[in-house]
C-alpha atoms as a PDB file:
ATOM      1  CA  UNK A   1     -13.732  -5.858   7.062  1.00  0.00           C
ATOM      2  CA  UNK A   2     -10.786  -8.044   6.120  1.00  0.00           C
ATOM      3  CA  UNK A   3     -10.737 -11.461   8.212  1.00  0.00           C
ATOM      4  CA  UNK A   4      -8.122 -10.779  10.464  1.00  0.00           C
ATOM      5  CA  UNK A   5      -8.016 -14.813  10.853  1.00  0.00           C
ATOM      6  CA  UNK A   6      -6.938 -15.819   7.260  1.00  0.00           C
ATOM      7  CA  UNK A   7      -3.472 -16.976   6.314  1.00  0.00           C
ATOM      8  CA  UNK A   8      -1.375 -14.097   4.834  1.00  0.00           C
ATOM      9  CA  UNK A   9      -0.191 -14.787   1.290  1.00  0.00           C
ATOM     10  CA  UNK A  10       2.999 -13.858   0.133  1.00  0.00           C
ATOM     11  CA  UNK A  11       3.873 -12.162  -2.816  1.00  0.00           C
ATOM     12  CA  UNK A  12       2.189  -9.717  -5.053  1.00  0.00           C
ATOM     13  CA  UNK A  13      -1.310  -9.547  -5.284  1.00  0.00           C
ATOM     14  CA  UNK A  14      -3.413  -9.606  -9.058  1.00  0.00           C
ATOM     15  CA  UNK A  15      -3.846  -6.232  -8.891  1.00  0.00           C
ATOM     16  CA  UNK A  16      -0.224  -5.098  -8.229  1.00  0.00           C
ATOM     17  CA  UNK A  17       1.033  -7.933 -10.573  1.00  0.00           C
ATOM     18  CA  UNK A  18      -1.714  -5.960 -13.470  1.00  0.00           C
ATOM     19  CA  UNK A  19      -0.453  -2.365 -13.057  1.00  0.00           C
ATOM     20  CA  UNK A  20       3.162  -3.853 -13.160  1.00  0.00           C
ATOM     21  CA  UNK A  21       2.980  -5.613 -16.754  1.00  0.00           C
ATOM     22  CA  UNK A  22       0.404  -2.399 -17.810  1.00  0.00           C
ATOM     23  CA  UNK A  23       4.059  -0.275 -16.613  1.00  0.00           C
ATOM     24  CA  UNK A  24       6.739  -2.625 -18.226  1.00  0.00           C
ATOM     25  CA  UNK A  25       8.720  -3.691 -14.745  1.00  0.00           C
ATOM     26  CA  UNK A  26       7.219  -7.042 -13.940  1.00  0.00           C
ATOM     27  CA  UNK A  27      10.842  -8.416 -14.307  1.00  0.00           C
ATOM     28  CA  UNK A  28      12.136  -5.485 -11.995  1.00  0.00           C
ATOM     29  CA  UNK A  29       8.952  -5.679  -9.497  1.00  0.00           C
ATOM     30  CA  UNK A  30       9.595  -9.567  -8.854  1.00  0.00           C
ATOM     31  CA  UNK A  31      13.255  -9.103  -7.957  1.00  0.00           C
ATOM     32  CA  UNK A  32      11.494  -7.005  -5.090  1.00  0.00           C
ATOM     33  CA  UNK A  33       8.610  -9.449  -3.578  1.00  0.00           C
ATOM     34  CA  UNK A  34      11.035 -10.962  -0.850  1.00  0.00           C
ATOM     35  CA  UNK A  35      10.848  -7.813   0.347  1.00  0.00           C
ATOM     36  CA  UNK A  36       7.264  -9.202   1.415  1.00  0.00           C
ATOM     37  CA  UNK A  37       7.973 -12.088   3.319  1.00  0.00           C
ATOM     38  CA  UNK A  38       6.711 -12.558   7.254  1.00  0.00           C
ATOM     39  CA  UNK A  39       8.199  -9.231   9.058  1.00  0.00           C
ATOM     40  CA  UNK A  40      10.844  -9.802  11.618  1.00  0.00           C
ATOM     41  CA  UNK A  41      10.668  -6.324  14.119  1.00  0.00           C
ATOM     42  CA  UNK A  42      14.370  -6.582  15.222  1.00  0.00           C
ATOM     43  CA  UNK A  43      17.389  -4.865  14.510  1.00  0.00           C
ATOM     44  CA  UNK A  44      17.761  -1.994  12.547  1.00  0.00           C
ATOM     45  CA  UNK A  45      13.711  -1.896  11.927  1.00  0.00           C
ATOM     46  CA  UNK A  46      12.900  -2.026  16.027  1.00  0.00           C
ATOM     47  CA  UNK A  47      15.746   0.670  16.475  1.00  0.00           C
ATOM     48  CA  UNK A  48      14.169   2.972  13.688  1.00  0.00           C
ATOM     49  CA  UNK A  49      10.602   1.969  15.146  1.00  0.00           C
ATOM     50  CA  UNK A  50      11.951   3.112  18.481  1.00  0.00           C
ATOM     51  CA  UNK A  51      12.793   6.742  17.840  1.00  0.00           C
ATOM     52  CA  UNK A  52       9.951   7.997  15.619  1.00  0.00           C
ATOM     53  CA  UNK A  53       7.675  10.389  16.679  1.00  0.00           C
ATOM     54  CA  UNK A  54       4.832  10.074  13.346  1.00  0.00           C
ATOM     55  CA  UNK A  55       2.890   7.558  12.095  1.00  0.00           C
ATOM     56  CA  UNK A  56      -0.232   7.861   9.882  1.00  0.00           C
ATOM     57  CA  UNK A  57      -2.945   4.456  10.028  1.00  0.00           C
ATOM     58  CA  UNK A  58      -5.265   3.133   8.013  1.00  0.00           C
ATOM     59  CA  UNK A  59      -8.111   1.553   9.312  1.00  0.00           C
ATOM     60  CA  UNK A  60     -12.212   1.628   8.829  1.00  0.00           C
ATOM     61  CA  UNK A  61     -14.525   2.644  11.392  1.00  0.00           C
ATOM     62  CA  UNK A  62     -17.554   0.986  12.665  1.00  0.00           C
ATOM     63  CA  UNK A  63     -19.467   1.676   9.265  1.00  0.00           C
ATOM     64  CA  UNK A  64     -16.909   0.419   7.322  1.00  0.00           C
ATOM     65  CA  UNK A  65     -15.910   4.084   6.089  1.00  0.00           C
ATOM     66  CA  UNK A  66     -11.837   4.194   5.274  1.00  0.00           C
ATOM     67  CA  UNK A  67      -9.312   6.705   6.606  1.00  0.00           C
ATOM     68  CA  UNK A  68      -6.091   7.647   7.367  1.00  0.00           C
ATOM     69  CA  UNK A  69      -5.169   9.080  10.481  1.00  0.00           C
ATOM     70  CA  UNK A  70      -1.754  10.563  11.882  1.00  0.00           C
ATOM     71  CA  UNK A  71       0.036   9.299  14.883  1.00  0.00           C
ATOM     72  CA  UNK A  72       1.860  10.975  17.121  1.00  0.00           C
ATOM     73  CA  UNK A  73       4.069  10.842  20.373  1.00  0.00           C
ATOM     74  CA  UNK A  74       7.411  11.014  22.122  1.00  0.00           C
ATOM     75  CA  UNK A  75      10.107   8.470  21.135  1.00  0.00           C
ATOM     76  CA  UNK A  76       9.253   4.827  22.313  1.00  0.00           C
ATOM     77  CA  UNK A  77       5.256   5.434  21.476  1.00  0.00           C
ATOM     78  CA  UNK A  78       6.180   2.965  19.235  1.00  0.00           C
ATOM     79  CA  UNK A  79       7.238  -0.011  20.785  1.00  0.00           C
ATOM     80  CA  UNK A  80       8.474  -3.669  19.669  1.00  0.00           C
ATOM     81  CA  UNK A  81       6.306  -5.986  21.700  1.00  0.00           C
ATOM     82  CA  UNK A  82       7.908  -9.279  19.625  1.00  0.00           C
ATOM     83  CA  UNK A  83       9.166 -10.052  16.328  1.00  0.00           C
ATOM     84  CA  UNK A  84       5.499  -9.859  14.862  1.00  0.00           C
ATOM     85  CA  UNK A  85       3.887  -7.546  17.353  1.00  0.00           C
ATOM     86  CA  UNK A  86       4.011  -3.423  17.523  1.00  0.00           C
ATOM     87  CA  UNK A  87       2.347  -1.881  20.371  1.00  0.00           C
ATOM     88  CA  UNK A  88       0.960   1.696  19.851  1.00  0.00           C
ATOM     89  CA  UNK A  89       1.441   3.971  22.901  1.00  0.00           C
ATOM     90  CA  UNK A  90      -1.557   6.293  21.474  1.00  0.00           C
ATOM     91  CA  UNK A  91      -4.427   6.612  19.405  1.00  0.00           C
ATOM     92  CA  UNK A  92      -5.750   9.108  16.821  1.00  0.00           C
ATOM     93  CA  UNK A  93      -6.934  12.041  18.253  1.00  0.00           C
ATOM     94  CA  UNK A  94     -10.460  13.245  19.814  1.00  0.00           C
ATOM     95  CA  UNK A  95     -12.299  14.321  16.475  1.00  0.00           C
ATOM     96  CA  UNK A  96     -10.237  12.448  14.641  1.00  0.00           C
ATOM     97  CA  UNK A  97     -12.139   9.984  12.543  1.00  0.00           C
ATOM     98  CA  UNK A  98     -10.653   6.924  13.540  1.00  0.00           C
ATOM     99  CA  UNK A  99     -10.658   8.145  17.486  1.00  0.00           C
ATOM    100  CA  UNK A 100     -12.872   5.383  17.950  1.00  0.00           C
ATOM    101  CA  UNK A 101     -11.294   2.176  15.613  1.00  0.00           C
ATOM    102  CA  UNK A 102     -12.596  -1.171  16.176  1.00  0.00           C
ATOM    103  CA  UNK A 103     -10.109  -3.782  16.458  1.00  0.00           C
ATOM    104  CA  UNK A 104     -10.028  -6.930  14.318  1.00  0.00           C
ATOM    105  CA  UNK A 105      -9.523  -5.675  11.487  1.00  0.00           C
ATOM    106  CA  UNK A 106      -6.690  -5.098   9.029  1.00  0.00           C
ATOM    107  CA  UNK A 107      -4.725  -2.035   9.066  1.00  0.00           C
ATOM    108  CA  UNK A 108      -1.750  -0.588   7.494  1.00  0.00           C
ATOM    109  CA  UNK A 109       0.620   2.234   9.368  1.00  0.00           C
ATOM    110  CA  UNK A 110       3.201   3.987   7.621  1.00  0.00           C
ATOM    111  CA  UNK A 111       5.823   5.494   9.596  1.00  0.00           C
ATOM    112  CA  UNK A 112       8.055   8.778   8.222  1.00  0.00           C
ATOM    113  CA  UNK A 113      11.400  10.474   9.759  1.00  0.00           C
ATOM    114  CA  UNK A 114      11.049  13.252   7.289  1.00  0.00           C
ATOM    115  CA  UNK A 115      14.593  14.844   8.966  1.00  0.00           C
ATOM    116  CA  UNK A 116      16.298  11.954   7.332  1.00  0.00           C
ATOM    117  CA  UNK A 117      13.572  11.262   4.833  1.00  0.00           C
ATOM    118  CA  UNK A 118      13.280   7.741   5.495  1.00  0.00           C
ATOM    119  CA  UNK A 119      10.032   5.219   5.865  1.00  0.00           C
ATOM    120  CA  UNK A 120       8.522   1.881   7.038  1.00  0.00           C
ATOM    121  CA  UNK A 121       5.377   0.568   5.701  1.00  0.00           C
ATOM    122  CA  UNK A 122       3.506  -1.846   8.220  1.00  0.00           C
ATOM    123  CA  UNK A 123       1.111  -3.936   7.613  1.00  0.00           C
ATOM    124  CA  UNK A 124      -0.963  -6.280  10.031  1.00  0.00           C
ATOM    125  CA  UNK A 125      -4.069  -6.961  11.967  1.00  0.00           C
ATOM    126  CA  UNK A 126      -5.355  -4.563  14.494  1.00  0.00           C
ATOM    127  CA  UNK A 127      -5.631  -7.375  17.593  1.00  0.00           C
ATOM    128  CA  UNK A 128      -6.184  -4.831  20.459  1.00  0.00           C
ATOM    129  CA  UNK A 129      -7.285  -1.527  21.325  1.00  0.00           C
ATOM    130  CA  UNK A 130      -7.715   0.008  24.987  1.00  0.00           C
ATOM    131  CA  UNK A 131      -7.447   3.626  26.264  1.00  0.00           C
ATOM    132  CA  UNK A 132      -3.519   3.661  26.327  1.00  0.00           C
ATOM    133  CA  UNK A 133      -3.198   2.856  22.743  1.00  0.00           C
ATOM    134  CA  UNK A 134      -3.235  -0.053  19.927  1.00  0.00           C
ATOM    135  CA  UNK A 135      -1.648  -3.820  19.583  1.00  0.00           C
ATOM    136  CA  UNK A 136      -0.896  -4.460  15.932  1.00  0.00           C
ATOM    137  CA  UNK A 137       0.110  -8.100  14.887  1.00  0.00           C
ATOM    138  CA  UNK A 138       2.302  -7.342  12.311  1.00  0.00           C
ATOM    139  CA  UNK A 139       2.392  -9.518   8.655  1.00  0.00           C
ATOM    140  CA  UNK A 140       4.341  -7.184   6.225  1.00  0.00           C
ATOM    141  CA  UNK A 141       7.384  -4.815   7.237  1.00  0.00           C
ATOM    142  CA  UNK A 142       9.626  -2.961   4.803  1.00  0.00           C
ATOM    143  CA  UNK A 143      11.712   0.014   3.748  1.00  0.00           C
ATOM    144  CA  UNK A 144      10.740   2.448   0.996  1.00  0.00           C
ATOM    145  CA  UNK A 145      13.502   4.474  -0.919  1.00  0.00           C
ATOM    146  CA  UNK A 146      13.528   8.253   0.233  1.00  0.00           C
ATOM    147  CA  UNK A 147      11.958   8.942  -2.666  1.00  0.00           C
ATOM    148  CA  UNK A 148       9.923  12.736  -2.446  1.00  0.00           C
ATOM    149  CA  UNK A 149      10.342  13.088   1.205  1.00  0.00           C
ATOM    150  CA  UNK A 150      10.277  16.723   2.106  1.00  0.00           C
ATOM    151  CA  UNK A 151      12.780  17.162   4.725  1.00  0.00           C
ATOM    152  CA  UNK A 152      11.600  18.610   7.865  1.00  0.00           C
ATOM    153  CA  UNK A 153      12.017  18.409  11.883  1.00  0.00           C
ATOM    154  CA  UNK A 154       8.769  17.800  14.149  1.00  0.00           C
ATOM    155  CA  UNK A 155       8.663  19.073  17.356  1.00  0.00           C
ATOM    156  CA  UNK A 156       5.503  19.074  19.927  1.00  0.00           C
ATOM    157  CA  UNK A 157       3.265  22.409  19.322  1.00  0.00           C
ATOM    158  CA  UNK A 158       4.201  24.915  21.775  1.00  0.00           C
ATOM    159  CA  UNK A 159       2.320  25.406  24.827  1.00  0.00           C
ATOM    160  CA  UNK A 160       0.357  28.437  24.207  1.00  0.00           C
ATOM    161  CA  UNK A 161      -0.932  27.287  20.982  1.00  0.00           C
ATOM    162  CA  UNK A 162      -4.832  26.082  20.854  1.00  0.00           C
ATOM    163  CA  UNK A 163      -5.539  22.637  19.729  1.00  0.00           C
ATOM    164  CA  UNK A 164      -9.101  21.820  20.046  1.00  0.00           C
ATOM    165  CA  UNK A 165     -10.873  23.717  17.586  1.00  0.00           C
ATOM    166  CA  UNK A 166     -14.276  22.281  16.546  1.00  0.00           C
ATOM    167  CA  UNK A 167     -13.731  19.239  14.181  1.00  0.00           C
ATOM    168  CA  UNK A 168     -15.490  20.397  10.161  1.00  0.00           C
ATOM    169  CA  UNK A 169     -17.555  17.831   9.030  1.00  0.00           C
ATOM    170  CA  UNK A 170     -18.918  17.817   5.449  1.00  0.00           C
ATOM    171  CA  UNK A 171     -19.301  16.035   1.811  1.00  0.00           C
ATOM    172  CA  UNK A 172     -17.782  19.050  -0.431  1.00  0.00           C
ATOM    173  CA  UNK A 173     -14.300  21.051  -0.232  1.00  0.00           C
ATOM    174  CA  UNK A 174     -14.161  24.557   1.448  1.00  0.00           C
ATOM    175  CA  UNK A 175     -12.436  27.388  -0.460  1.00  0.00           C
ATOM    176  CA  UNK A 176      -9.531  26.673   2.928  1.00  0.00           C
ATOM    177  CA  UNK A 177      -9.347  23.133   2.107  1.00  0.00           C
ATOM    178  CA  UNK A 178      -8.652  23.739  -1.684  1.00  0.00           C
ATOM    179  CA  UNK A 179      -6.039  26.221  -0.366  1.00  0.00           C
ATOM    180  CA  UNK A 180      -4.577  23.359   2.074  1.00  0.00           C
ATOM    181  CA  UNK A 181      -4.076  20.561  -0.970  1.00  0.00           C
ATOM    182  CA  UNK A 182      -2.799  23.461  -3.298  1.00  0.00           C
ATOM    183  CA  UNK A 183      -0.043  24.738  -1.141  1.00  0.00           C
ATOM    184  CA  UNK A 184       0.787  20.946   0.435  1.00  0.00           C
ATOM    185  CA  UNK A 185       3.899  19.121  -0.197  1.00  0.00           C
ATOM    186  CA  UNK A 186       3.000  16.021   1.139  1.00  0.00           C
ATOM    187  CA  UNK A 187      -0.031  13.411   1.987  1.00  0.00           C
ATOM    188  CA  UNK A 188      -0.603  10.287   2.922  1.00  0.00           C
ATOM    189  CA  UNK A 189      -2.756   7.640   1.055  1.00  0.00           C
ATOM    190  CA  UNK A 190      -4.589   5.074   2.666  1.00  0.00           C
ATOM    191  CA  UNK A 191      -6.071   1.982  -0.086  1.00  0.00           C
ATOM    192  CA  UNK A 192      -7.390  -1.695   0.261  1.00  0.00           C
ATOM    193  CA  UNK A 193      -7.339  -4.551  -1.173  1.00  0.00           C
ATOM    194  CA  UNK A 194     -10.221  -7.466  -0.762  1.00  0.00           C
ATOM    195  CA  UNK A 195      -7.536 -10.028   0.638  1.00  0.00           C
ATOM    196  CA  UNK A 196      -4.575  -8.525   2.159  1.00  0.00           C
ATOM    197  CA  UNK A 197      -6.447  -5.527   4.022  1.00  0.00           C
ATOM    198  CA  UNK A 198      -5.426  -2.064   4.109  1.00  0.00           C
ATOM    199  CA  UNK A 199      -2.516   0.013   3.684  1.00  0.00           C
ATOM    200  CA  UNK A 200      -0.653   3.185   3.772  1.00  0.00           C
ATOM    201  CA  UNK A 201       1.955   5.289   2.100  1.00  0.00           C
ATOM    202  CA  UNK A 202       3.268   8.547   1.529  1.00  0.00           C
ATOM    203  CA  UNK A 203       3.213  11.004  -1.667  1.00  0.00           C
ATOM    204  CA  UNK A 204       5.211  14.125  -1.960  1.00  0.00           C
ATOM    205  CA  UNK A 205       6.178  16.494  -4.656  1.00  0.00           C
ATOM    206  CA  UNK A 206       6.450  20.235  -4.547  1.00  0.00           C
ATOM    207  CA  UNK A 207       3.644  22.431  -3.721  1.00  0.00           C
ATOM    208  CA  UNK A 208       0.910  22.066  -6.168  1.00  0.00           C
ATOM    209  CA  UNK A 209       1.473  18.887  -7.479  1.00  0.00           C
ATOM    210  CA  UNK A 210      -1.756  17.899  -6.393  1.00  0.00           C
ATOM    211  CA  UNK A 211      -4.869  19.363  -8.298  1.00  0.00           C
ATOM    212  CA  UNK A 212      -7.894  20.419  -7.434  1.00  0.00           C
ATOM    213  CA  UNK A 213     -10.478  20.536 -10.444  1.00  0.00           C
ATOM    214  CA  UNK A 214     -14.628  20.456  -9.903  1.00  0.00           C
ATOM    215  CA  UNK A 215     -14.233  19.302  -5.884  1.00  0.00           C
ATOM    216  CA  UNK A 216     -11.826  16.539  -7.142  1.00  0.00           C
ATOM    217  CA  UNK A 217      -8.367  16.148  -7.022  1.00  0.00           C
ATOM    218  CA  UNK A 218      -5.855  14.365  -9.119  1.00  0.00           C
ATOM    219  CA  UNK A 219      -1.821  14.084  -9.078  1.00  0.00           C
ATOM    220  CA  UNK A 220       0.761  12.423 -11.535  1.00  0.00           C
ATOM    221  CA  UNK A 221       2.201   9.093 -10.564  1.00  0.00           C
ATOM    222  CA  UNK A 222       5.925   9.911  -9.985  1.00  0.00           C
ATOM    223  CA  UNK A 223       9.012   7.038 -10.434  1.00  0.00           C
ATOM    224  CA  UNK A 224       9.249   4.599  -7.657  1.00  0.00           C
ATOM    225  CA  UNK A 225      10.040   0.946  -6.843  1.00  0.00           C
ATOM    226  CA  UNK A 226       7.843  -0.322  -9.033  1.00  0.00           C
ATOM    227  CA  UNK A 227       6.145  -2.433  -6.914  1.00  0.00           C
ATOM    228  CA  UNK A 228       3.033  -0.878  -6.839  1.00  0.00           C
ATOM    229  CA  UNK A 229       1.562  -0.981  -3.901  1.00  0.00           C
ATOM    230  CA  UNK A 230      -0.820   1.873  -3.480  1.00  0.00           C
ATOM    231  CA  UNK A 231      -1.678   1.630  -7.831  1.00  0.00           C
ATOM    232  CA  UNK A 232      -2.577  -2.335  -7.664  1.00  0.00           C
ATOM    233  CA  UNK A 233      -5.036  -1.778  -4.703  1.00  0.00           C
ATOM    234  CA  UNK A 234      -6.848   0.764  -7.005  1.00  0.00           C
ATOM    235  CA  UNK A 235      -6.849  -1.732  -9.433  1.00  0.00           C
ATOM    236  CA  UNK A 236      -8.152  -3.988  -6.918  1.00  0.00           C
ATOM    237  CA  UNK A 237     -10.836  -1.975  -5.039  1.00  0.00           C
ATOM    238  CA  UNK A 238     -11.015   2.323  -5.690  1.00  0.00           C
ATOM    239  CA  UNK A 239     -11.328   2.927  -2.171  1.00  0.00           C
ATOM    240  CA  UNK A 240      -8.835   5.118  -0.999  1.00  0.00           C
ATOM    241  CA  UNK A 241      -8.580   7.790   1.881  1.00  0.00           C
ATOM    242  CA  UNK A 242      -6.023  11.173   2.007  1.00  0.00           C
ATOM    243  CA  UNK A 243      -4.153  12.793   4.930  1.00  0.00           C
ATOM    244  CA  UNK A 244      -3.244  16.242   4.306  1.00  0.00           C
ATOM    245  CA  UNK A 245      -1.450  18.080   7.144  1.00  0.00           C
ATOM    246  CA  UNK A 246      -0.479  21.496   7.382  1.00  0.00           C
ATOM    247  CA  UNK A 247       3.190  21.450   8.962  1.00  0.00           C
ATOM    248  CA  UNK A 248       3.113  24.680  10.376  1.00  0.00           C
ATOM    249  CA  UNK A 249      -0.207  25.483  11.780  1.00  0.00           C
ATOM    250  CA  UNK A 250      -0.682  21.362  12.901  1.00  0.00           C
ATOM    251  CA  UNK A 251      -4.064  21.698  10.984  1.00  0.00           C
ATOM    252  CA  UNK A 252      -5.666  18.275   9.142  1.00  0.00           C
ATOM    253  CA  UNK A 253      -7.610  17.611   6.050  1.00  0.00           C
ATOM    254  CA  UNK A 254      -9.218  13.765   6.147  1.00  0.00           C
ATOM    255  CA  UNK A 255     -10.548  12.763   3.093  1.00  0.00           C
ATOM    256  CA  UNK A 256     -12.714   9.583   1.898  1.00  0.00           C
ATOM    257  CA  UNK A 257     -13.636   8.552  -1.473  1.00  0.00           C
ATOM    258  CA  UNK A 258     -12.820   6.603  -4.432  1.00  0.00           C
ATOM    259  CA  UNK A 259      -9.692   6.529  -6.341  1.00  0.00           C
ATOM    260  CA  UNK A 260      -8.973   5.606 -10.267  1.00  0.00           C
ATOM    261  CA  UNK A 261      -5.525   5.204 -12.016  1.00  0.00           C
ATOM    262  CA  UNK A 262      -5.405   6.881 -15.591  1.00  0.00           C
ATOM    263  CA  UNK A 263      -2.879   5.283 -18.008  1.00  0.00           C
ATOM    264  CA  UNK A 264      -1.982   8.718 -20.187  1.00  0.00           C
ATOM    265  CA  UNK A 265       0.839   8.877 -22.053  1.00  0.00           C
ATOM    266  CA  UNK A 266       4.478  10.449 -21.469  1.00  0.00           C
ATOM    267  CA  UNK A 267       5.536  13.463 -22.475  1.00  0.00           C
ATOM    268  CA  UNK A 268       2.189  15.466 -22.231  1.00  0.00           C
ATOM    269  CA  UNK A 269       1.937  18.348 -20.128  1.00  0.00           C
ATOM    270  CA  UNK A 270       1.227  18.232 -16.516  1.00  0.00           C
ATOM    271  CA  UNK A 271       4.165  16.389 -14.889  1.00  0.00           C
ATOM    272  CA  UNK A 272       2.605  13.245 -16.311  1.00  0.00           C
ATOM    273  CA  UNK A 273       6.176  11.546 -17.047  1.00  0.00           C
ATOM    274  CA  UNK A 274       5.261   8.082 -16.663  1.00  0.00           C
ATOM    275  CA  UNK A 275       1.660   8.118 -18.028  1.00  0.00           C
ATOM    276  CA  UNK A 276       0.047   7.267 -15.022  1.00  0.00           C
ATOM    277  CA  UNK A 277      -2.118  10.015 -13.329  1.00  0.00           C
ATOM    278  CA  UNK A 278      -4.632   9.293 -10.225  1.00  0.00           C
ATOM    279  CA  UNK A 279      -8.237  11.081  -9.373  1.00  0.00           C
ATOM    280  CA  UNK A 280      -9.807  11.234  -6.487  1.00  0.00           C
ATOM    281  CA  UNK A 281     -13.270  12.194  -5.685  1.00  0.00           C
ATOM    282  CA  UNK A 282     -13.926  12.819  -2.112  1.00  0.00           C
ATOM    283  CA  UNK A 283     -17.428  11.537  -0.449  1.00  0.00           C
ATOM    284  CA  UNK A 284     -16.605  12.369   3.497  1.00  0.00           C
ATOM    285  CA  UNK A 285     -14.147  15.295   4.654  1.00  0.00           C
ATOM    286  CA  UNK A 286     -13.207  16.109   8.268  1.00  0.00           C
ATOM    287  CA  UNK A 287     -10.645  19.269   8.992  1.00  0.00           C
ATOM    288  CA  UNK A 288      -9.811  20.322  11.887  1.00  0.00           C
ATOM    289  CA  UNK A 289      -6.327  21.025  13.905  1.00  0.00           C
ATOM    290  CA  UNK A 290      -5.415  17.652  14.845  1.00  0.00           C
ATOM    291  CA  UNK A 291      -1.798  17.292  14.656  1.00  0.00           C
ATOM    292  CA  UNK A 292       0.142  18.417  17.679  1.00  0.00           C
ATOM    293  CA  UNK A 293       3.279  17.969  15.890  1.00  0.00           C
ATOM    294  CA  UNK A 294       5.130  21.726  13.754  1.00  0.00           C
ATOM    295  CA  UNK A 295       7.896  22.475  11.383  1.00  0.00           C
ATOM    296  CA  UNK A 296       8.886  25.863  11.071  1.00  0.00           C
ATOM    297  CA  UNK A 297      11.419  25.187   8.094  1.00  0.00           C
ATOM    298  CA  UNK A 298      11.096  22.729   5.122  1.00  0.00           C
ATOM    299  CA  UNK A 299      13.882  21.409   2.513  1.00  0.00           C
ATOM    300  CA  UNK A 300      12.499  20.404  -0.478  1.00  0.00           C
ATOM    301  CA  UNK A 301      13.406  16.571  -1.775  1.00  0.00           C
ATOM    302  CA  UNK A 302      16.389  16.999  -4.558  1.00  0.00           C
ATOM    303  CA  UNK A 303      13.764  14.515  -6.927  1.00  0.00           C
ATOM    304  CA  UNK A 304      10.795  16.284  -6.728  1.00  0.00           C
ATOM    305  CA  UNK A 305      10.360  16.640 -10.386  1.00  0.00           C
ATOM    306  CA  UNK A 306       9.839  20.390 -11.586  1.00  0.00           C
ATOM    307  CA  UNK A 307       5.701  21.325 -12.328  1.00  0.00           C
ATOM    308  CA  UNK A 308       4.695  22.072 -15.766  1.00  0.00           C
ATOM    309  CA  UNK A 309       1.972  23.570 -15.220  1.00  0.00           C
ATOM    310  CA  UNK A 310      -0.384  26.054 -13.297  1.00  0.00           C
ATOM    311  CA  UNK A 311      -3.230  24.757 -11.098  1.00  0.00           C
ATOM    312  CA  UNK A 312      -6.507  25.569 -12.271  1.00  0.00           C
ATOM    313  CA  UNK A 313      -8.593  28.376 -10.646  1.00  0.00           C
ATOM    314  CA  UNK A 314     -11.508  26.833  -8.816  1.00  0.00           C
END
């Protein structure tokens, strides 16, 4: 685990600063690293913070294994403590993989309003856990553009509906995992980097964008900031971890494994517009129904780019 005692250091880190030159936006990327800087939790960010009902974490458990874990809970779960500090008023869920998180150590949440299609990445160091929830001295806090954001509205999972299902617990995809990626819209990515510790972000595209080819997955790199984030901890260290959750039915696919960034080229079939393509090979899975959160409609993002192609048959 990351020393949750070192000095943060600002700016971009060797492996984001790498996939930006590779990409041609260095210029572009640097206009963006005050966005960076020491987080202040007030105003308009503590107000957002405030009313949000999802969250996903990433964080390792006790033997050092990576994941990325939803959370969930009325407004005010998540709650300003200071200008640096973010109490958590809950904690993944029994089953969940990261039920059990240690503390000291450095974790990155990423929290989504998908109505509005709008995001916060958080970064910090996990400083306290307890049975009512997390403490999270936070380093890094910023906006992302709305960017692939399916539009839809959580509510709690009706009262008649079962939620504790046995936990699945394996090292290979089931044929109803495949079928999960395959028909998902969404998922969140969890990465690391040596230095600045762990952190999380959302994908989204329209169903199918990511593949599922010989128990491994893969998905194009779409347009973003070009800050590269998620791509220059790859670069940095592959481990990586996926959230895939099934809006409707509140069921969860946790994935960990290694991820690699392919530089392709444009043009070529398979959405691969910018070049950039990433593969993932799972090592550890856990499914289960874990999310106590449902949408029963879904609006699809005006950018998701259109697919080119047909998934393969596994």
């Amino acid at each position: 685990m990351t020393d949750p005692a070192r000095s943060t250091p600002v700016g971009f880190h060797e492996g984001e600063l790498a996939v930006q030159r590779q990409a041609g936006v260095a210029r572009d990327a640097a206009r963006l690293s005050g966005m960076l800087a020491p987080a202040q939790l007030r105003g308009g960010v503590a107000r957002f913070l405030a009313e949000r009902t999802f969250a996903a974490i990433t964080a390792r458990t006790k033997d050092g294994t990576l994941w990325v874990s939803p959370l969930t809970g009325p407004p005010g779960f998540l709650h300003v403590a200071s200008s640096a500090a973010l109490a958590v008023r809950a904690l993944p869920a029994e089953g969940d993989p990261l039920h059990h998180l240690p503390a000291a150590q450095q974790v990155g949440l990423i929290v989504v309003e998908f109505a509005t299609r709008r995001r916060l990445r958080i970064n910090g160091t996990l400083s306290a856990t307890g049975s009512d929830g997390l403490r999270i001295d936070v380093e890094q806090a910023y906006g992302n553009c709305p960017q692939y954001i399916q539009s839809r509205q959580l509510h709690a999972t009706p009262a008649g509906i079962p939620r504790g299902e046995p936990v699945r617990s394996a090292d290979t995809l089931a044929a109803s995992d495949i079928g999960l990626i395959r028909r998902s819209d969404t998922f969140l990515i969890g990465t690391t980097h040596p230095a600045r510790g762990n952190d999380a972000s959302h994908r989204g595209g329209p169903p199918g964008f990511v593949r599922v080819e010989d128990g491994r997955l893969w998905w194009p790199d779409y347009w973003g900031n070009n800050m590269f984030n998620t791509l220059g901890n790859l670069q940095a260290d592959p481990t990586a971890a996926l959230l895939f959750c099934d809006f409707t039915t509140g069921h969860t696919l946790h994935l960990s494994g290694r991820a690699a960034l392919e530089w392709t080229r444009t043009g070529i079939p398979d959405d691969d517009r910018t070049g950039r393509r990433v593969h993932f090979t799972p090592r550890h899975l856990l499914a289960g129904r874990l999310l106590p959160l449902q949408a029963d409609t879904v609006t699809a993002a005006p950018d998701n780019p259109p697919l080119t192609d047909q998934p393969t048959a596994q």
